[in-house]
N, C-alpha and C. Protein backbone atom coordinates (compact mmCIF):
# COMPACT_ATOMS: atom_id res chain seq x y z
N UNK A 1 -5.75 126.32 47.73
CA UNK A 1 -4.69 125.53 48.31
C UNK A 1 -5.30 124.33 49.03
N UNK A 2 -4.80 123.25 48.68
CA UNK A 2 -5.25 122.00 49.13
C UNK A 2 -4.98 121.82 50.73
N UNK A 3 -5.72 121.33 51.70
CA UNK A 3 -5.06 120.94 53.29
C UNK A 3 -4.46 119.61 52.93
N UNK A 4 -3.18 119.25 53.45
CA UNK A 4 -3.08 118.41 54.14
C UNK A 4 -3.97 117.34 54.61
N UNK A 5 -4.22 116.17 54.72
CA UNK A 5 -4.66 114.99 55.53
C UNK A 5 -3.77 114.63 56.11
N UNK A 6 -4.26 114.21 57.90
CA UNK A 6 -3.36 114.07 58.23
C UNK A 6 -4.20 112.66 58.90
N UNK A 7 -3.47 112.06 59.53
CA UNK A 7 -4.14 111.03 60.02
C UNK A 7 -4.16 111.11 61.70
N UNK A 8 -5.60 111.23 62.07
CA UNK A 8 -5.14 111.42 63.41
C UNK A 8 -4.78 110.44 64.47
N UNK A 9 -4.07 110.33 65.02
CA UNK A 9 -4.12 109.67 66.71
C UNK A 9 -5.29 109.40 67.38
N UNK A 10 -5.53 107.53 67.43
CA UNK A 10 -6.77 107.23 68.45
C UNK A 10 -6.36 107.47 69.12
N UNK A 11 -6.94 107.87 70.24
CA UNK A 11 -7.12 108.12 71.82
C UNK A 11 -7.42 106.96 72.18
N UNK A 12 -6.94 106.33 73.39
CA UNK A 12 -7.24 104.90 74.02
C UNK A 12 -7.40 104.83 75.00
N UNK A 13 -8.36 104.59 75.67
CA UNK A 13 -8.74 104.72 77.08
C UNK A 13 -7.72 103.60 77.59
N UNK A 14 -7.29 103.22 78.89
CA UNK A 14 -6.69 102.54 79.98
C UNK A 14 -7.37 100.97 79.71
N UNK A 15 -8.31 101.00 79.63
CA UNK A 15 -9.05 99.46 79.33
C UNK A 15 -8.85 99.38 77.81
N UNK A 16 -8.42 99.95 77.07
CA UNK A 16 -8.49 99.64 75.69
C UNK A 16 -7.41 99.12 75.47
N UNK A 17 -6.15 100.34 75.71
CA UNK A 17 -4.78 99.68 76.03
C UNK A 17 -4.46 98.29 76.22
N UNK A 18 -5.10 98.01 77.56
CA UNK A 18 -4.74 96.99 78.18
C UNK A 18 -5.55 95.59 77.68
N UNK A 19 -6.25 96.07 76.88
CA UNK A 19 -6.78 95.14 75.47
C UNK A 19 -6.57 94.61 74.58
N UNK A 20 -5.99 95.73 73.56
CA UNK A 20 -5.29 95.65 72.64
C UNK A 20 -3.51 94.84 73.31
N UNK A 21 -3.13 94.98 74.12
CA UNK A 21 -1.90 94.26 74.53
C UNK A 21 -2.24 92.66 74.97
N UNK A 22 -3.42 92.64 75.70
CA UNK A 22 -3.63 91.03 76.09
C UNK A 22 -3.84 90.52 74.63
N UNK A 23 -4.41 91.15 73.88
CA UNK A 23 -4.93 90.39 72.22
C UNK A 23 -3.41 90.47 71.77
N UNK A 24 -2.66 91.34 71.60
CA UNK A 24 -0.85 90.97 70.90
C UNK A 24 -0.21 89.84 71.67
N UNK A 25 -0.83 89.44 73.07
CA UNK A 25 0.26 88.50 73.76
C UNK A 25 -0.50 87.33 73.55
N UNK A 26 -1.55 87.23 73.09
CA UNK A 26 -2.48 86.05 72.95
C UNK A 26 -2.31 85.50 71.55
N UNK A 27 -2.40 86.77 70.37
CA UNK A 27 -1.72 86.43 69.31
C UNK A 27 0.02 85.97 69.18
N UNK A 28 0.86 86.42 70.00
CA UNK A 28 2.47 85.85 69.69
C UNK A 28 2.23 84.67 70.60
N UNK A 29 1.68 84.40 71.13
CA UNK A 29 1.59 82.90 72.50
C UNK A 29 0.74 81.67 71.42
N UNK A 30 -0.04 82.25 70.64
CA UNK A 30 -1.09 80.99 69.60
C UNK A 30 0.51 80.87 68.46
N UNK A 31 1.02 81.97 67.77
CA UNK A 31 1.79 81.48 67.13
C UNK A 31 2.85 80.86 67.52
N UNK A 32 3.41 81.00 68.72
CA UNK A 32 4.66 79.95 68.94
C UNK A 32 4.13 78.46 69.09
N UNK A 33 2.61 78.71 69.63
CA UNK A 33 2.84 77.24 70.06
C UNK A 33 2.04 76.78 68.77
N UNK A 34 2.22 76.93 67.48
CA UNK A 34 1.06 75.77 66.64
C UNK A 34 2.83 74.99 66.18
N UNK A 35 1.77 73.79 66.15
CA UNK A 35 2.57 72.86 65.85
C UNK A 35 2.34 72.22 64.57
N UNK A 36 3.27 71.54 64.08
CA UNK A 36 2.82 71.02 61.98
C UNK A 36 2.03 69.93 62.29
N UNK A 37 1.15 69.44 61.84
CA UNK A 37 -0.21 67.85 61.99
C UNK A 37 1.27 67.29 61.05
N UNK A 38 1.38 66.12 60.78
CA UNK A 38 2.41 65.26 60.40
C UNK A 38 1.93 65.16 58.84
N UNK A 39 1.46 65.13 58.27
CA UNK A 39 0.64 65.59 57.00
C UNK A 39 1.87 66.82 56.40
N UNK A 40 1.53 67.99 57.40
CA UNK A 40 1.95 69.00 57.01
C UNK A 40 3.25 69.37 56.84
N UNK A 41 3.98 68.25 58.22
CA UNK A 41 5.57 68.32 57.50
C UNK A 41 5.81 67.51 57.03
N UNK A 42 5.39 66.49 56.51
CA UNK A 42 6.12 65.53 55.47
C UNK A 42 5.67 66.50 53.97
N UNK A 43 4.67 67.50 54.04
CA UNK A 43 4.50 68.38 52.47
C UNK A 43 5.43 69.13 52.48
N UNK A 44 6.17 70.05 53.96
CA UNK A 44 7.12 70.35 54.10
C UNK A 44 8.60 70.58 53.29
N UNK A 45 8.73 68.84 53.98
CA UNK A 45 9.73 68.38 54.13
C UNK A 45 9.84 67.98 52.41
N UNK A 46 9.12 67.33 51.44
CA UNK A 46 9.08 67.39 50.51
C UNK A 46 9.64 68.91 49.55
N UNK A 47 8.41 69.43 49.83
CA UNK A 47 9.07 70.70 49.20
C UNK A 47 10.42 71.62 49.33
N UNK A 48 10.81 71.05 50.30
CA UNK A 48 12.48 71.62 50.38
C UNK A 48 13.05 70.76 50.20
N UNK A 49 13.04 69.35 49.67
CA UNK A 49 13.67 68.27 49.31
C UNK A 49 13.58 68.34 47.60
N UNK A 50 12.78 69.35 47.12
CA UNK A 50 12.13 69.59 45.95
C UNK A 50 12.77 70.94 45.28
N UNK A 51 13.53 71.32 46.19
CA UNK A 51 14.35 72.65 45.73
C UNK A 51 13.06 73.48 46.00
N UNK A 52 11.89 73.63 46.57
CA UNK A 52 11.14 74.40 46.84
C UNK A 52 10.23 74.41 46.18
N UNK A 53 9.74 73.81 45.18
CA UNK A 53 8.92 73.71 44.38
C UNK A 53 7.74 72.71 44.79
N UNK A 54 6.50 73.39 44.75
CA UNK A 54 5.14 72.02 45.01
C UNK A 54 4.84 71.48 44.29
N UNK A 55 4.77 71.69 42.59
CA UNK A 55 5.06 70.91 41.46
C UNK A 55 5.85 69.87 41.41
N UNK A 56 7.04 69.87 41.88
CA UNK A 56 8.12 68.86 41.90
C UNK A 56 7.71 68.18 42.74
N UNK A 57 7.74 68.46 44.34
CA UNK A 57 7.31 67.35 45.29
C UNK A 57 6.02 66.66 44.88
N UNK A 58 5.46 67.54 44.04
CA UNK A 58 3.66 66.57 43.13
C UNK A 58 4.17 65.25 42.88
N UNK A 59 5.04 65.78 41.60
CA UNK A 59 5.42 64.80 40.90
C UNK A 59 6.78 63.88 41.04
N UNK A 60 6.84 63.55 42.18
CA UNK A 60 8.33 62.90 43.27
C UNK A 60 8.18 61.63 42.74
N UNK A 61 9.03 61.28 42.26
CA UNK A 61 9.32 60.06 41.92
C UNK A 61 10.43 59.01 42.59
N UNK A 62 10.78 59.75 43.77
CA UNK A 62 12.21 59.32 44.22
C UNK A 62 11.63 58.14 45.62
N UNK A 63 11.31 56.48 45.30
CA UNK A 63 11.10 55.66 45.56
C UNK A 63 11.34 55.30 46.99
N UNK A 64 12.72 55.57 46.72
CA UNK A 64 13.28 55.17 47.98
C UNK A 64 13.19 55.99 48.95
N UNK A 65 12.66 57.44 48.99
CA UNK A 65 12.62 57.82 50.35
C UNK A 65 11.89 57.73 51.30
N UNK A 66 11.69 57.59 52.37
CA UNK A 66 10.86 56.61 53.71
C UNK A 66 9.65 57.25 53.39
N UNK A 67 10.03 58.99 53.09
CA UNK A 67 8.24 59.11 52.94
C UNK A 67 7.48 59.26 51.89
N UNK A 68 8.19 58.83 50.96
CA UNK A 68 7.15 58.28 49.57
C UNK A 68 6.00 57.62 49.74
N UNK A 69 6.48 57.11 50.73
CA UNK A 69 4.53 55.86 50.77
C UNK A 69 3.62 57.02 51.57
N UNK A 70 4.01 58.19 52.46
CA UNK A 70 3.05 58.33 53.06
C UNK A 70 2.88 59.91 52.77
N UNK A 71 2.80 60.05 51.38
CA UNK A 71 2.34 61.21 50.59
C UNK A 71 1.27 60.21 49.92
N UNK A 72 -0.33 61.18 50.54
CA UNK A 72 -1.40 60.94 49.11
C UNK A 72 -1.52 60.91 47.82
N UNK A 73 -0.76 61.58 47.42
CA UNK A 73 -0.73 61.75 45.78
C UNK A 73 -0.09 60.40 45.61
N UNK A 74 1.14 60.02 46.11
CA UNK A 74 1.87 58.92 46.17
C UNK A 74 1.42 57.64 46.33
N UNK A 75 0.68 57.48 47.56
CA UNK A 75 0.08 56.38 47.99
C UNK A 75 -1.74 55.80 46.71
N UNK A 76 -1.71 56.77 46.16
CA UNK A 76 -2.80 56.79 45.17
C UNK A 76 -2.19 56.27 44.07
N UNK A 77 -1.40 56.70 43.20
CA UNK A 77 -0.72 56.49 42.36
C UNK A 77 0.14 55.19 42.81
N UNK A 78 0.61 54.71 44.06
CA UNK A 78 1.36 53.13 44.03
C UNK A 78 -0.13 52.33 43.82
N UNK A 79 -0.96 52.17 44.65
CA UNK A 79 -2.55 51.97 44.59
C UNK A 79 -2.77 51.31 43.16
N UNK A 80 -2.95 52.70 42.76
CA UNK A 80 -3.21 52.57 40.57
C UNK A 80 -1.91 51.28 39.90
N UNK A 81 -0.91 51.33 40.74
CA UNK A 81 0.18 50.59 39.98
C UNK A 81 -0.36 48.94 40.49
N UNK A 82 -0.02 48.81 41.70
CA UNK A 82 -1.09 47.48 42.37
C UNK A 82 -2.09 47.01 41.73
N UNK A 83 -3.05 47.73 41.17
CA UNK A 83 -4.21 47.65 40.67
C UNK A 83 -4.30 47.00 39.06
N UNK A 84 -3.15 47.74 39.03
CA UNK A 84 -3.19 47.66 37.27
C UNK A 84 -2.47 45.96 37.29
N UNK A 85 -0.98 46.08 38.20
CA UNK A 85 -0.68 44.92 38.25
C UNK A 85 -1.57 43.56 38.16
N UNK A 86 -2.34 43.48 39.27
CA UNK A 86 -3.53 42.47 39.57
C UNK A 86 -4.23 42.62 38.36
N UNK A 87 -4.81 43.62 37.90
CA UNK A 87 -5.61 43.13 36.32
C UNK A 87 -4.86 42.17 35.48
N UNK A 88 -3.37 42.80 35.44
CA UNK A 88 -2.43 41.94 34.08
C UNK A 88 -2.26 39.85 34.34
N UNK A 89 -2.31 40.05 35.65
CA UNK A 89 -2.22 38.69 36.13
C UNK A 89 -3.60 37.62 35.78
């Protein structure tokens, strides 16, 4: 007949406790406060403008919105268009 495994109960000393709780309040206190670098919500903000997709916001073609110029992929690709322009001239 097979035993059971059971998993036992750490034992935690009074200083361990009170350890393990400063590290949970230190961890929920770092996550409320991070904030997005502006980078990060305009990729954001794209991708839910994108129906959720990072493929789509890749490939955004929609000109007119304020933050078209200040997506990299974007600002590379107007760049290449500039560029090419000035050769044809």
């Amino acid at each position: 007949m097979k035993k059971k495994l059971t998993k036992k109960k750490k034992i935690l000393t009074p200083a361990q406790r009170r350890d393990r709780e400063r590290r949970r309040e230190r961890e929920a206190a770092n996550e409320a406060n991070r904030t997005l670098t502006t980078s990060k919500a305009i990729k954001q903000f794209c991708i839910q403008c994108s129906g959720g997709s990072r493929s789509e916001a890749a490939r955004c073609v929609v000109i007119a919105c304020p933050l078209w110029h200040y997506r990299t992929v974007n600002a590379r690709r107007e760049n290449l268009i500039i560029l090419a322009e000035r050769k044809e001239e």
